[in-house]
PDB file of N, CA and C in Angstrom:
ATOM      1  N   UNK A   1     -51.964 -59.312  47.234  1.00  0.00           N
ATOM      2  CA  UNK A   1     -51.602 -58.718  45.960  1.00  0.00           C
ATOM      3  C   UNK A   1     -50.550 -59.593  45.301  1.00  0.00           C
ATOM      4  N   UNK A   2     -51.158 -59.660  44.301  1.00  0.00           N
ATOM      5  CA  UNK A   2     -50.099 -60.853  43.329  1.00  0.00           C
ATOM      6  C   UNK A   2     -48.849 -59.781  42.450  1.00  0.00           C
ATOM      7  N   UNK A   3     -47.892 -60.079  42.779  1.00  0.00           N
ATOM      8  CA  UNK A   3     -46.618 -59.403  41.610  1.00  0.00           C
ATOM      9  C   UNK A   3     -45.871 -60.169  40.934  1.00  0.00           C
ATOM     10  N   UNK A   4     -45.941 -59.158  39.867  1.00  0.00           N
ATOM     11  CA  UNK A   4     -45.218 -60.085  38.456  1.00  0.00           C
ATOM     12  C   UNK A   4     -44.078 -58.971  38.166  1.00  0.00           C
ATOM     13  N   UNK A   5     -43.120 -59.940  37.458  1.00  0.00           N
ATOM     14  CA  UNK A   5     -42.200 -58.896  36.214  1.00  0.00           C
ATOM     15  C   UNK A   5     -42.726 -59.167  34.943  1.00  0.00           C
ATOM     16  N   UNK A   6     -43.151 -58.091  34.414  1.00  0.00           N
ATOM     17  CA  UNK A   6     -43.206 -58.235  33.061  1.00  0.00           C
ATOM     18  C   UNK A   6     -43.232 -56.941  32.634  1.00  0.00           C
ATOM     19  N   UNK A   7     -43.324 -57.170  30.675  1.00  0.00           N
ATOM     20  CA  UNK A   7     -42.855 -56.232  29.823  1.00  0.00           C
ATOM     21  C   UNK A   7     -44.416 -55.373  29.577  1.00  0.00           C
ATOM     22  N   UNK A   8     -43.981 -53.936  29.770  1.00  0.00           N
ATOM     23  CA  UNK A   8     -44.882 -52.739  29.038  1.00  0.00           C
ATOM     24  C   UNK A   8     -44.333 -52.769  27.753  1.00  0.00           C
ATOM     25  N   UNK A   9     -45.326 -52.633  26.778  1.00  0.00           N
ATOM     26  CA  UNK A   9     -44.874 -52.340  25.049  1.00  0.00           C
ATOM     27  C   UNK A   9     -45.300 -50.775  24.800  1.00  0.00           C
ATOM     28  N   UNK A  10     -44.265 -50.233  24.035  1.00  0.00           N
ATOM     29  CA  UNK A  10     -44.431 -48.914  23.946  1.00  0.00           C
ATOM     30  C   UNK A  10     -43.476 -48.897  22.720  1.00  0.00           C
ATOM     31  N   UNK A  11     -43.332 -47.846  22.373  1.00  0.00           N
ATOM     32  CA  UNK A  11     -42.827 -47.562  20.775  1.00  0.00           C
ATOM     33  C   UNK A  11     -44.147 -47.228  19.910  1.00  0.00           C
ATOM     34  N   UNK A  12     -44.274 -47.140  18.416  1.00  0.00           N
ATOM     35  CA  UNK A  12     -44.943 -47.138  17.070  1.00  0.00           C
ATOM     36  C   UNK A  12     -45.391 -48.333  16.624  1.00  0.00           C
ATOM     37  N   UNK A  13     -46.316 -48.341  15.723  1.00  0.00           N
ATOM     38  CA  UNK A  13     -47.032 -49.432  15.634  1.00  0.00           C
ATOM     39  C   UNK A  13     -45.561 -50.246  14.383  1.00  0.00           C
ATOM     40  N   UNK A  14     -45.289 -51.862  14.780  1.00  0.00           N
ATOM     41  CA  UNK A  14     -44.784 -52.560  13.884  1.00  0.00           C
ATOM     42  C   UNK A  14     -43.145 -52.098  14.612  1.00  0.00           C
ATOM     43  N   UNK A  15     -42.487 -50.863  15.457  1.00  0.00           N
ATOM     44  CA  UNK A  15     -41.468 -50.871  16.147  1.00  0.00           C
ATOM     45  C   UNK A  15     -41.228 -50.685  17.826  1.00  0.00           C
ATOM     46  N   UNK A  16     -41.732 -51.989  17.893  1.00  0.00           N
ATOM     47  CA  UNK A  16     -41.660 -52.512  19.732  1.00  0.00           C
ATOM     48  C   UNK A  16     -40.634 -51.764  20.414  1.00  0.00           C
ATOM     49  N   UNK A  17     -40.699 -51.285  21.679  1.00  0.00           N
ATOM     50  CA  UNK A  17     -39.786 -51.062  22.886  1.00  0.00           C
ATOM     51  C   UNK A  17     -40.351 -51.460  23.987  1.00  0.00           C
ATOM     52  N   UNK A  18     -39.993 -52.230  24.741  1.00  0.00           N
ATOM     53  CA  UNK A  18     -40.314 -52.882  25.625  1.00  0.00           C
ATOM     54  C   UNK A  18     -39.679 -52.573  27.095  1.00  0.00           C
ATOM     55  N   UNK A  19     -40.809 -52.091  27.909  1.00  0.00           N
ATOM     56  CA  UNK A  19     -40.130 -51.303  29.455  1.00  0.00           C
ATOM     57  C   UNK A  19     -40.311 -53.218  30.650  1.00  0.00           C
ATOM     58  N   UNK A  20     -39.495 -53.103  31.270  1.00  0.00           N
ATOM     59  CA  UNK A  20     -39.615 -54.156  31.748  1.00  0.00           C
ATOM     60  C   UNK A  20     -39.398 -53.693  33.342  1.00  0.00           C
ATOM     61  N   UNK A  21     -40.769 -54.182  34.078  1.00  0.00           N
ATOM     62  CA  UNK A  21     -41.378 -53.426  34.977  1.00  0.00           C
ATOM     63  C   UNK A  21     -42.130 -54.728  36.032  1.00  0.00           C
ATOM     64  N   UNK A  22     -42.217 -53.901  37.169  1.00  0.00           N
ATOM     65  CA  UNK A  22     -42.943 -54.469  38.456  1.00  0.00           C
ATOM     66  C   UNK A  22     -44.086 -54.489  38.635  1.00  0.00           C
ATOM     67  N   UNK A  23     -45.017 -55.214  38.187  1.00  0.00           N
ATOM     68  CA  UNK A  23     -46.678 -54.545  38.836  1.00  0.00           C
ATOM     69  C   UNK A  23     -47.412 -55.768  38.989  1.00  0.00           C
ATOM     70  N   UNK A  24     -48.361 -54.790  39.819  1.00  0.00           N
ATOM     71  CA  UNK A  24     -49.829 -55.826  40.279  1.00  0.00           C
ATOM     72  C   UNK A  24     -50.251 -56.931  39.175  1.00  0.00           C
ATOM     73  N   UNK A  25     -50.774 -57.853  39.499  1.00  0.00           N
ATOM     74  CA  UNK A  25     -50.678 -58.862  38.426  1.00  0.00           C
ATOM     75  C   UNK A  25     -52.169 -58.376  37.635  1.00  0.00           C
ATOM     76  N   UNK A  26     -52.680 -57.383  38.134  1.00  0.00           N
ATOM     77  CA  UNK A  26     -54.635 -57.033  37.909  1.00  0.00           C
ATOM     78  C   UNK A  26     -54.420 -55.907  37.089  1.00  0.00           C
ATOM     79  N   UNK A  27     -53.454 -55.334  37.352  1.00  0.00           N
ATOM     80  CA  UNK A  27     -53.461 -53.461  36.339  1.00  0.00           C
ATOM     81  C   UNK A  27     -52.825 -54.648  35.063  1.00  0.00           C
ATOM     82  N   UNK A  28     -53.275 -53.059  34.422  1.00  0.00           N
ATOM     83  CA  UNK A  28     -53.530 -53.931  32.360  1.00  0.00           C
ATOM     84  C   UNK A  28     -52.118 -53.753  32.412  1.00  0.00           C
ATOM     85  N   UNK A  29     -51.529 -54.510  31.130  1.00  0.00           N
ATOM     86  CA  UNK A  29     -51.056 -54.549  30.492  1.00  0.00           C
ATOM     87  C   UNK A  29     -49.653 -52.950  30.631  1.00  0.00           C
ATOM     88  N   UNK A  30     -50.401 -52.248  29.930  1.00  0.00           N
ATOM     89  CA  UNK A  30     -49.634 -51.251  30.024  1.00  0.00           C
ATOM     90  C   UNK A  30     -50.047 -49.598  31.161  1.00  0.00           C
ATOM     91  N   UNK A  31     -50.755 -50.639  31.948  1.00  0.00           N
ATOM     92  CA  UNK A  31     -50.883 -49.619  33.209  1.00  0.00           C
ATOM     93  C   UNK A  31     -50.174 -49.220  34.357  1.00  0.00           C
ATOM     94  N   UNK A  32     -50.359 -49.112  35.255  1.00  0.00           N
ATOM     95  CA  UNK A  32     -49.451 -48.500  36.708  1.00  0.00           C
ATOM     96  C   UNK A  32     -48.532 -50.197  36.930  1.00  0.00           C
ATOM     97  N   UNK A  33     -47.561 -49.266  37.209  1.00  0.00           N
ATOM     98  CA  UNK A  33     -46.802 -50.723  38.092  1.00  0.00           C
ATOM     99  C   UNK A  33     -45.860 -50.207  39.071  1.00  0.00           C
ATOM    100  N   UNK A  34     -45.018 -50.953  39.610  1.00  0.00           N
ATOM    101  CA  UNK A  34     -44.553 -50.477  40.945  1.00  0.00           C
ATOM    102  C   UNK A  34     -42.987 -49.857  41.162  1.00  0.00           C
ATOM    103  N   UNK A  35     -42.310 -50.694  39.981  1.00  0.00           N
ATOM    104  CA  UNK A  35     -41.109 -50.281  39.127  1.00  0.00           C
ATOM    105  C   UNK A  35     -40.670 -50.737  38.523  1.00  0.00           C
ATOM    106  N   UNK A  36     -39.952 -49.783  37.501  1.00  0.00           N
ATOM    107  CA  UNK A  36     -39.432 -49.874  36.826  1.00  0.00           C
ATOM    108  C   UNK A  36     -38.283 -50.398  36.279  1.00  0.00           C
ATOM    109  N   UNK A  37     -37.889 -51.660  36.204  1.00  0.00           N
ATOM    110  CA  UNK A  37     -36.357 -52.362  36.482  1.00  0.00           C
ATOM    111  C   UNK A  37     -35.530 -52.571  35.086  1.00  0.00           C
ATOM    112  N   UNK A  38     -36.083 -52.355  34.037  1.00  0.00           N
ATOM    113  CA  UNK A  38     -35.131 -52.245  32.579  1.00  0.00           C
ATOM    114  C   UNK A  38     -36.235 -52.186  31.386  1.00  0.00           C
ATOM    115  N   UNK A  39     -35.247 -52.171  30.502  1.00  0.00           N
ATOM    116  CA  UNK A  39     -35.738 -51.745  29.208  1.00  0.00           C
ATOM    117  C   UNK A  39     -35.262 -52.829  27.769  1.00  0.00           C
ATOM    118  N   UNK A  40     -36.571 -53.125  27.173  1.00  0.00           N
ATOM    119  CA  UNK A  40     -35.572 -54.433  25.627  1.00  0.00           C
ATOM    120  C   UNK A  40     -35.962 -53.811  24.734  1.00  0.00           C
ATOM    121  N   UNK A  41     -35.148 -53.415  23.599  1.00  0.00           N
ATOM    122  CA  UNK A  41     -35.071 -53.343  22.331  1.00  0.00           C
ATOM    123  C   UNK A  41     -34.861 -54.083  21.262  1.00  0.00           C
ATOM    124  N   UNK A  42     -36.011 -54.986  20.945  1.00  0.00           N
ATOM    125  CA  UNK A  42     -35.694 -55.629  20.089  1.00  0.00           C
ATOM    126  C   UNK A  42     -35.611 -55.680  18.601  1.00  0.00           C
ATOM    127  N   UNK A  43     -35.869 -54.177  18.183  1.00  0.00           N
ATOM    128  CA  UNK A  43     -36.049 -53.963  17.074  1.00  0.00           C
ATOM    129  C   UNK A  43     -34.159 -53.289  16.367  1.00  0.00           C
ATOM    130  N   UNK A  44     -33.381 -53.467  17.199  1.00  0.00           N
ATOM    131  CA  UNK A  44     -31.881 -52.958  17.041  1.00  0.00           C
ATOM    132  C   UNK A  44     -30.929 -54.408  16.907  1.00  0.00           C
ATOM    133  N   UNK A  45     -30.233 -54.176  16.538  1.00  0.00           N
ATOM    134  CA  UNK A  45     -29.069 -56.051  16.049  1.00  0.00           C
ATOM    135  C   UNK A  45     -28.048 -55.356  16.313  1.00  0.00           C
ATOM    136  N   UNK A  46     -27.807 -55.583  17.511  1.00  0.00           N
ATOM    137  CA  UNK A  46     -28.018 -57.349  17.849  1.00  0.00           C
ATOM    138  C   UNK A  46     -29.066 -56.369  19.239  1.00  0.00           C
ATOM    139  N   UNK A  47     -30.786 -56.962  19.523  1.00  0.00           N
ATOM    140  CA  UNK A  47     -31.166 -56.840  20.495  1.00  0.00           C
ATOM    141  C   UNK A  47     -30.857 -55.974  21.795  1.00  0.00           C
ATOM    142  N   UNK A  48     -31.035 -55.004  22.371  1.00  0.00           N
ATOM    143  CA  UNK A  48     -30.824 -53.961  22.870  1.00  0.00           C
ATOM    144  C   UNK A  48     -31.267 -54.618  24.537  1.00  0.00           C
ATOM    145  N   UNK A  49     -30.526 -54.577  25.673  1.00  0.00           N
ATOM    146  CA  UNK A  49     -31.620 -55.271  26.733  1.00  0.00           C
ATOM    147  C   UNK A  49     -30.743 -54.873  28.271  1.00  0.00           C
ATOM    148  N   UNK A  50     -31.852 -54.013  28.369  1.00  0.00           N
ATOM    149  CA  UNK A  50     -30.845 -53.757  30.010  1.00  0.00           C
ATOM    150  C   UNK A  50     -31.868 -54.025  31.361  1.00  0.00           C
ATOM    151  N   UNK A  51     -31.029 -54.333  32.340  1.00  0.00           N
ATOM    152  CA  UNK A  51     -31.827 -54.860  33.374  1.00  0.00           C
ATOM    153  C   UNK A  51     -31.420 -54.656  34.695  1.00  0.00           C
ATOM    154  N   UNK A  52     -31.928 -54.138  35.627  1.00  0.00           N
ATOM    155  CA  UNK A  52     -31.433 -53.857  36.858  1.00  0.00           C
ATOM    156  C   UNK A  52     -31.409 -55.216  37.728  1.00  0.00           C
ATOM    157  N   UNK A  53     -30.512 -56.334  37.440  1.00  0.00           N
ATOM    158  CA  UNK A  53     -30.618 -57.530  37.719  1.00  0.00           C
ATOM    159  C   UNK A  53     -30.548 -57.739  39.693  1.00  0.00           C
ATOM    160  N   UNK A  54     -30.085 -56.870  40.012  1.00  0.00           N
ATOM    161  CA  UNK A  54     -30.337 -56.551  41.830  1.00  0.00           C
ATOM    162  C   UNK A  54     -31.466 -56.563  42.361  1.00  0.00           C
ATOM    163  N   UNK A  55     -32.302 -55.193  41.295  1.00  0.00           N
ATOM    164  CA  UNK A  55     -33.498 -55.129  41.624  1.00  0.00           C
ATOM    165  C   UNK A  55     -34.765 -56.486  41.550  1.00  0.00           C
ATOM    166  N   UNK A  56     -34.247 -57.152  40.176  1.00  0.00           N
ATOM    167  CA  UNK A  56     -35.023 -57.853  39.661  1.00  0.00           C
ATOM    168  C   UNK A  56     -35.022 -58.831  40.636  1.00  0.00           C
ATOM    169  N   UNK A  57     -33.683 -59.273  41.217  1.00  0.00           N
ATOM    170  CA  UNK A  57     -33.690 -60.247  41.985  1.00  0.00           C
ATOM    171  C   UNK A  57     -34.335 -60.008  43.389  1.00  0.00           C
ATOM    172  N   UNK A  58     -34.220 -58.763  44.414  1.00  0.00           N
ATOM    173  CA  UNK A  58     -34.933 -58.303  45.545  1.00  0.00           C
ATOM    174  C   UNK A  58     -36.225 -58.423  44.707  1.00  0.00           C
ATOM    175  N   UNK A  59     -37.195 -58.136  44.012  1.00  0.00           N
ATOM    176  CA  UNK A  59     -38.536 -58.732  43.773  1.00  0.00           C
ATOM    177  C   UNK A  59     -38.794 -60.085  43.878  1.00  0.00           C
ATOM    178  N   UNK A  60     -38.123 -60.797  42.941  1.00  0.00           N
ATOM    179  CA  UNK A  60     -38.558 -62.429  42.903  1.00  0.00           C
ATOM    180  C   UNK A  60     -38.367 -63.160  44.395  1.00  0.00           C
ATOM    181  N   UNK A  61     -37.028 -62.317  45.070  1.00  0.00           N
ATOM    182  CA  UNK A  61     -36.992 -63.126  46.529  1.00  0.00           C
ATOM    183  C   UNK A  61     -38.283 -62.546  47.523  1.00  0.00           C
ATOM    184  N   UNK A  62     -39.091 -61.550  46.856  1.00  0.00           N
ATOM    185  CA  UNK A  62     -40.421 -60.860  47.657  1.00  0.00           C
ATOM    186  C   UNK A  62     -41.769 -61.906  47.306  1.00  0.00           C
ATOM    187  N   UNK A  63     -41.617 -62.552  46.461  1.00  0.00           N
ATOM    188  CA  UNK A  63     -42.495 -63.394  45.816  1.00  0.00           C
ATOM    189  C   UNK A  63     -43.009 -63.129  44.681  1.00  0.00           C
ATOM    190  N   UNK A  64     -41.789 -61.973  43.984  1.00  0.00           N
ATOM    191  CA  UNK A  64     -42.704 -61.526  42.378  1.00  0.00           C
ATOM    192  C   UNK A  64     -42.463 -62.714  41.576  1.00  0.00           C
ATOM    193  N   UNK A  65     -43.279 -63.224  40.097  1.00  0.00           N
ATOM    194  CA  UNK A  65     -43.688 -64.123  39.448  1.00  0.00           C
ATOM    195  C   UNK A  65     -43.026 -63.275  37.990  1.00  0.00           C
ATOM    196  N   UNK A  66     -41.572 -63.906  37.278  1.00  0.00           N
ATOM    197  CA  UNK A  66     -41.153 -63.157  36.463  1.00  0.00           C
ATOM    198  C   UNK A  66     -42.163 -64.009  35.380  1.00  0.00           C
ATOM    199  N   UNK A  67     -42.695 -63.095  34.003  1.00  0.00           N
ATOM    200  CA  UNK A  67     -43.269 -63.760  32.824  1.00  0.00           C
ATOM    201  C   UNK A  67     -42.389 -64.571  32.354  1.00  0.00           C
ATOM    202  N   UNK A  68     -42.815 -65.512  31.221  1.00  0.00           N
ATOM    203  CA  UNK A  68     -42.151 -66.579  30.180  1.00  0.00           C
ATOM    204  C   UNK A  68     -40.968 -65.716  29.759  1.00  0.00           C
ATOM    205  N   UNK A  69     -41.289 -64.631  28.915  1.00  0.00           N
ATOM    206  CA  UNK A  69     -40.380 -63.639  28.394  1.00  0.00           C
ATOM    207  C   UNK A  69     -39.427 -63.254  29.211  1.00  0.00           C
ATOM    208  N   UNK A  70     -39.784 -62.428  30.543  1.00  0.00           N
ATOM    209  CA  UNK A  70     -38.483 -61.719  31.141  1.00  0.00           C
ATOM    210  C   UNK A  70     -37.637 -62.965  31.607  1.00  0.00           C
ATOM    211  N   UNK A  71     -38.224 -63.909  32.394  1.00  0.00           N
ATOM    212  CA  UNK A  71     -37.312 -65.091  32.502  1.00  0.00           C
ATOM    213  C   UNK A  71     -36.526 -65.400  31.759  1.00  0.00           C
ATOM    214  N   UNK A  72     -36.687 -65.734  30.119  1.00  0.00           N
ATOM    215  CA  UNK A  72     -35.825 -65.984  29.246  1.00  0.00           C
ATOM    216  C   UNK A  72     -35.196 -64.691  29.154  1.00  0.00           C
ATOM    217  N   UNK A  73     -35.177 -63.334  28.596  1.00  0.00           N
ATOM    218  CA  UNK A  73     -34.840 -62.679  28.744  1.00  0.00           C
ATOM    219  C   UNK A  73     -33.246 -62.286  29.652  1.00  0.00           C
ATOM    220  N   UNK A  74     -33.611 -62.138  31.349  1.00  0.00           N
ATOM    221  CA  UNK A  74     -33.167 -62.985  32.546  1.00  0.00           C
ATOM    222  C   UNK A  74     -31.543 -63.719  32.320  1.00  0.00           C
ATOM    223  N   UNK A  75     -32.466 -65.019  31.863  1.00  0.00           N
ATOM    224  CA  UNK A  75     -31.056 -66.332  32.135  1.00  0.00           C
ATOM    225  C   UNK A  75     -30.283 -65.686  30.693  1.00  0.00           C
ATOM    226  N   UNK A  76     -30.525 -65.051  29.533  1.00  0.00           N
ATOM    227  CA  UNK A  76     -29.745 -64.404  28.173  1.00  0.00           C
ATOM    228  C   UNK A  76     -29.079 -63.727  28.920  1.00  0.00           C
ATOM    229  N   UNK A  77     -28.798 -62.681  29.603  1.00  0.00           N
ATOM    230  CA  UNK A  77     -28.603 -61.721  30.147  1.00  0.00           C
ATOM    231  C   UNK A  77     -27.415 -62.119  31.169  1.00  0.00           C
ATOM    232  N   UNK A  78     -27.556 -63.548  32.142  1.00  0.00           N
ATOM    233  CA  UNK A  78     -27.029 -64.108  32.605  1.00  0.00           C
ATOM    234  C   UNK A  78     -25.642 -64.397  31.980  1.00  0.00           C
ATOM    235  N   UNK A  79     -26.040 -65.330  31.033  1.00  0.00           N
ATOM    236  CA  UNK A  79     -25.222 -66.093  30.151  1.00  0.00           C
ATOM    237  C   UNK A  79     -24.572 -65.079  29.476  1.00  0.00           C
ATOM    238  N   UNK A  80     -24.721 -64.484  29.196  1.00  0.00           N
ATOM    239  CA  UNK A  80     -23.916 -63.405  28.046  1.00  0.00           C
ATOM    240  C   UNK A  80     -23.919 -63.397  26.974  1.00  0.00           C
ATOM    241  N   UNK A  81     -25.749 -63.765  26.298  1.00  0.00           N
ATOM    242  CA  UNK A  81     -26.119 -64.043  25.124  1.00  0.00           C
ATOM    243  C   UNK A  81     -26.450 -62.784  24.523  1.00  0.00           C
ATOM    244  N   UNK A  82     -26.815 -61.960  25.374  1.00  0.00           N
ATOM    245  CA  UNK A  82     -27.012 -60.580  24.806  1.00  0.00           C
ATOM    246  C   UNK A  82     -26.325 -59.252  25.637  1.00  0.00           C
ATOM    247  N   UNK A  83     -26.474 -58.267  24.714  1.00  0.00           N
ATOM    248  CA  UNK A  83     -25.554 -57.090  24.674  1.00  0.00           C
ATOM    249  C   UNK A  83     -26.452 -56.097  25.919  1.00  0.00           C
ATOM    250  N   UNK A  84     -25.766 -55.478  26.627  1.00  0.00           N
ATOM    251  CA  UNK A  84     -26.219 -54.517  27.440  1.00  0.00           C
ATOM    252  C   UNK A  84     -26.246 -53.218  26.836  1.00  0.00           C
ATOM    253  N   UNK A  85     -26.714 -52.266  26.911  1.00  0.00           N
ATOM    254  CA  UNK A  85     -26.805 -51.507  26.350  1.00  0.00           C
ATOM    255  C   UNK A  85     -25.087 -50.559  26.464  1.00  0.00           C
ATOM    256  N   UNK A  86     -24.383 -50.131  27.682  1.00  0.00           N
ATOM    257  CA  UNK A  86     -23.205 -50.225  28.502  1.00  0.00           C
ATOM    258  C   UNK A  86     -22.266 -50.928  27.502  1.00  0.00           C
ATOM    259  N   UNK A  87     -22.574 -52.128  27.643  1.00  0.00           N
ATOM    260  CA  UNK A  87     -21.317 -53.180  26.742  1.00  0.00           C
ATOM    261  C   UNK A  87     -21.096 -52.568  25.282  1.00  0.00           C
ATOM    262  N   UNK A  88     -22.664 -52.350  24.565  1.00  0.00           N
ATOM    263  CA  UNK A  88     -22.683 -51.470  23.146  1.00  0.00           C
ATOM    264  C   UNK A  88     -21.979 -50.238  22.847  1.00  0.00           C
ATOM    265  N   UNK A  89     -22.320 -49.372  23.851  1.00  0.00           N
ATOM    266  CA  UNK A  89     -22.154 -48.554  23.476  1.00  0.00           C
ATOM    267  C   UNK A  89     -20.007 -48.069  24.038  1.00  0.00           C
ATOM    268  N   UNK A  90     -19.393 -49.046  24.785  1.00  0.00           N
ATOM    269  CA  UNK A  90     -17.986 -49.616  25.161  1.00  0.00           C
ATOM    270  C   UNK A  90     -17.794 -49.763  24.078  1.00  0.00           C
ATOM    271  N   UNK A  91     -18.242 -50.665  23.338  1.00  0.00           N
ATOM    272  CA  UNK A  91     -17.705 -51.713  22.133  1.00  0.00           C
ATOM    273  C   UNK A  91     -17.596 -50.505  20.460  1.00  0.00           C
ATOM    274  N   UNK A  92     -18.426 -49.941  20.944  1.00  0.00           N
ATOM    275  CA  UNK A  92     -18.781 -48.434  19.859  1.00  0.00           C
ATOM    276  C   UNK A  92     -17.839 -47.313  19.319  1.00  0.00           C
ATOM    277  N   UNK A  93     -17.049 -46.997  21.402  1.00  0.00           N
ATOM    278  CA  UNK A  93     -16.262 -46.189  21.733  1.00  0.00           C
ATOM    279  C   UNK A  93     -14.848 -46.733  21.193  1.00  0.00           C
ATOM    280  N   UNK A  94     -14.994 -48.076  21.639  1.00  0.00           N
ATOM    281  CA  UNK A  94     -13.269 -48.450  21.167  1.00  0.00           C
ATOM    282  C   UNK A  94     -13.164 -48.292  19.654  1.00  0.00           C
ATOM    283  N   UNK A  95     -14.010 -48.764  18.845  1.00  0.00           N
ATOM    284  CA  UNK A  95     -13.998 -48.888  17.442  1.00  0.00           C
ATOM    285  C   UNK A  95     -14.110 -47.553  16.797  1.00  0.00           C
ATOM    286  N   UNK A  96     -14.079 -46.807  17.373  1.00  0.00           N
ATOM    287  CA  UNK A  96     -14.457 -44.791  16.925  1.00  0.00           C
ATOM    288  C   UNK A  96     -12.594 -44.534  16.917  1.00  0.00           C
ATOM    289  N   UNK A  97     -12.647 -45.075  18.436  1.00  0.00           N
ATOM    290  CA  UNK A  97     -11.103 -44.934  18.963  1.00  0.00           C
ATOM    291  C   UNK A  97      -9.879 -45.358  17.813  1.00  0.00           C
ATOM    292  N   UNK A  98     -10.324 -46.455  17.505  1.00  0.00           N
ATOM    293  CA  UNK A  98      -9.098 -47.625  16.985  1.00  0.00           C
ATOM    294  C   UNK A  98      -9.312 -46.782  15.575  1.00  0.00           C
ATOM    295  N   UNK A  99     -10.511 -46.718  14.802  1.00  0.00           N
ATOM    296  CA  UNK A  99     -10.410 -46.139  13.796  1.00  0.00           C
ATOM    297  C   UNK A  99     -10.007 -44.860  13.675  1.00  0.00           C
ATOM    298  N   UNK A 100     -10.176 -43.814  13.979  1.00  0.00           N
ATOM    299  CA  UNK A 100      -9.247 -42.287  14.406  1.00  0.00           C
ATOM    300  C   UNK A 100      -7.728 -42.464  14.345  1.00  0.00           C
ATOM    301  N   UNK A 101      -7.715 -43.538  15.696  1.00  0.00           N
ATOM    302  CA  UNK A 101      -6.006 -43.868  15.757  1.00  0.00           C
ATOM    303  C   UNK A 101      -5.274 -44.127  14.441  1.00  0.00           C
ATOM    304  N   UNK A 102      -5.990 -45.487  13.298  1.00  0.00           N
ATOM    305  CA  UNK A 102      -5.403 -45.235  12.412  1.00  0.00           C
ATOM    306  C   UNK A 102      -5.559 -44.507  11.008  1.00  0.00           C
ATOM    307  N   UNK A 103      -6.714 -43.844  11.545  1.00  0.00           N
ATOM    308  CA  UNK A 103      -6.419 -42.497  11.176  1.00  0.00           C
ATOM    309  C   UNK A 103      -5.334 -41.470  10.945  1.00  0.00           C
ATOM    310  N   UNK A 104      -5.498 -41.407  11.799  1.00  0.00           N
ATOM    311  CA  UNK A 104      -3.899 -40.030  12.847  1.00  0.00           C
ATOM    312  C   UNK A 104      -2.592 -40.898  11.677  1.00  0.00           C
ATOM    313  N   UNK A 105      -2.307 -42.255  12.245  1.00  0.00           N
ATOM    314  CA  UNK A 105      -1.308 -42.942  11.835  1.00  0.00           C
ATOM    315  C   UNK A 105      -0.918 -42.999  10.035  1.00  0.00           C
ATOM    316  N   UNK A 106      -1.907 -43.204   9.506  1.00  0.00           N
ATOM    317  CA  UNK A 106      -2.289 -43.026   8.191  1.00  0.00           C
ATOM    318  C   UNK A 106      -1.557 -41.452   7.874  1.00  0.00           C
ATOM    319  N   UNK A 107      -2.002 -40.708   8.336  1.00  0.00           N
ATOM    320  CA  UNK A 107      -1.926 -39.429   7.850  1.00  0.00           C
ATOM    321  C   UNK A 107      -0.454 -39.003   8.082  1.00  0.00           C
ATOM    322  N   UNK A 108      -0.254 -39.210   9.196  1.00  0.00           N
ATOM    323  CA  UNK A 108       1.579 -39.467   9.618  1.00  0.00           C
ATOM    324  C   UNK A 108       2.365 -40.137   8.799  1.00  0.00           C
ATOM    325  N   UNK A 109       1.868 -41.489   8.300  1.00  0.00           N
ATOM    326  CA  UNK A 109       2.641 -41.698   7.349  1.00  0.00           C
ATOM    327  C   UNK A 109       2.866 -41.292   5.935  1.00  0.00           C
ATOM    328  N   UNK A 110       1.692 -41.228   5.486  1.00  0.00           N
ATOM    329  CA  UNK A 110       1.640 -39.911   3.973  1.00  0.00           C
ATOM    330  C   UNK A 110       2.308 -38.717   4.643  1.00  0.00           C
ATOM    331  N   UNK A 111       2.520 -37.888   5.438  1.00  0.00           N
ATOM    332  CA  UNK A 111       3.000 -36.947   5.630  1.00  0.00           C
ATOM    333  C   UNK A 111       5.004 -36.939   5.636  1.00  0.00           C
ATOM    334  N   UNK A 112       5.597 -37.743   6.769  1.00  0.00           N
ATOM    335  CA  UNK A 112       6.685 -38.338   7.023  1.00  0.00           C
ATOM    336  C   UNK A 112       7.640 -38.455   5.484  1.00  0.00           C
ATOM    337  N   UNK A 113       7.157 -39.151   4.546  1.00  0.00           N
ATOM    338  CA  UNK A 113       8.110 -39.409   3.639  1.00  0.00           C
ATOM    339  C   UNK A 113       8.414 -37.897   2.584  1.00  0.00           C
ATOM    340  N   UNK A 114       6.947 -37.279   2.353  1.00  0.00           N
ATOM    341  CA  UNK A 114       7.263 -35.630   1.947  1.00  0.00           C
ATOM    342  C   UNK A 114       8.148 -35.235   2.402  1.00  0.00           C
ATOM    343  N   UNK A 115       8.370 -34.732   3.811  1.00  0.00           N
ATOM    344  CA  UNK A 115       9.215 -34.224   4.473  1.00  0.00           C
ATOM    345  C   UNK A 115      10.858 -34.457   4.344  1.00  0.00           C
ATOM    346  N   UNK A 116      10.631 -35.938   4.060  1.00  0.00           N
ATOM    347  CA  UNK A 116      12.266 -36.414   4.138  1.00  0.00           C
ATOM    348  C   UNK A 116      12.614 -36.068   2.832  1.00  0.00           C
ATOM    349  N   UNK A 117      11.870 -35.922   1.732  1.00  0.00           N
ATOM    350  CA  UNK A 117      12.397 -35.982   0.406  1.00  0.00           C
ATOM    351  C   UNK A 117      12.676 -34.986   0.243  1.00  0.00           C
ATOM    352  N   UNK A 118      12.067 -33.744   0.904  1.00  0.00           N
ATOM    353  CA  UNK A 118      12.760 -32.309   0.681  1.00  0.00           C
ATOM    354  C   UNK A 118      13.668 -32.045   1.173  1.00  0.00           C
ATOM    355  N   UNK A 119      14.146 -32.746   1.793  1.00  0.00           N
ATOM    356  CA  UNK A 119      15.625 -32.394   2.624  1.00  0.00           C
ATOM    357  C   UNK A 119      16.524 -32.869   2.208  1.00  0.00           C
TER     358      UNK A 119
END
């Protein structure tokens, strides 16, 4: 039995999601496979792409055959060319954060000088 990594396409027609998966090199395309190891979104900016890179790697040292795509995919992922989904949604939280904060701060200061002038 031959094994590959490659991508299942799923989503709407013209908006790709891409499951990135273990299977027989003979089942179609978007048929049975063996597992399931991440998910790419490429229809989100910056590129959406998560990967169980442990897993991915216990396959290839089994003799799985990663596609053109997940390979590149892969060494991006490596390098730190693209965003994890984790890293996004970190990067999301702080900026909610930082903006609120000066928020709060903003409002403290319009508030602060009222106060003093009535006294």
């Amino acid at each position: 039995m031959s094994v590959k990594v490659r991508m299942q396409r799923h989503g709407a027609k013209k908006r790709p999601y891409y499951r990135i998966v273990v299977a027989d090199s003979h089942s179609p395309r978007d048929g049975k496979f063996l597992e399931l190891v991440g998910t790419y979104d490429p229809s989100r900016s910056p590129a959406l792409l998560d990967i169980k890179l442990d897993r991915v790697e216990h396959w290839i040292g089994l003799g799985a055959q990663p596609s053109d795509t997940v390979r590149t995919l892969i060494n991006r992922l490596k390098r730190g060319l693209t965003q994890t989904r984790a890293e996004r949604d970190a990067s999301q939280k702080e900026a909610l954060h930082a903006a609120r904060k000066a928020t709060y701060e903003n409002a403290k200061a319009v508030e602060a000088p009222s106060m003093s002038a009535s006294e």
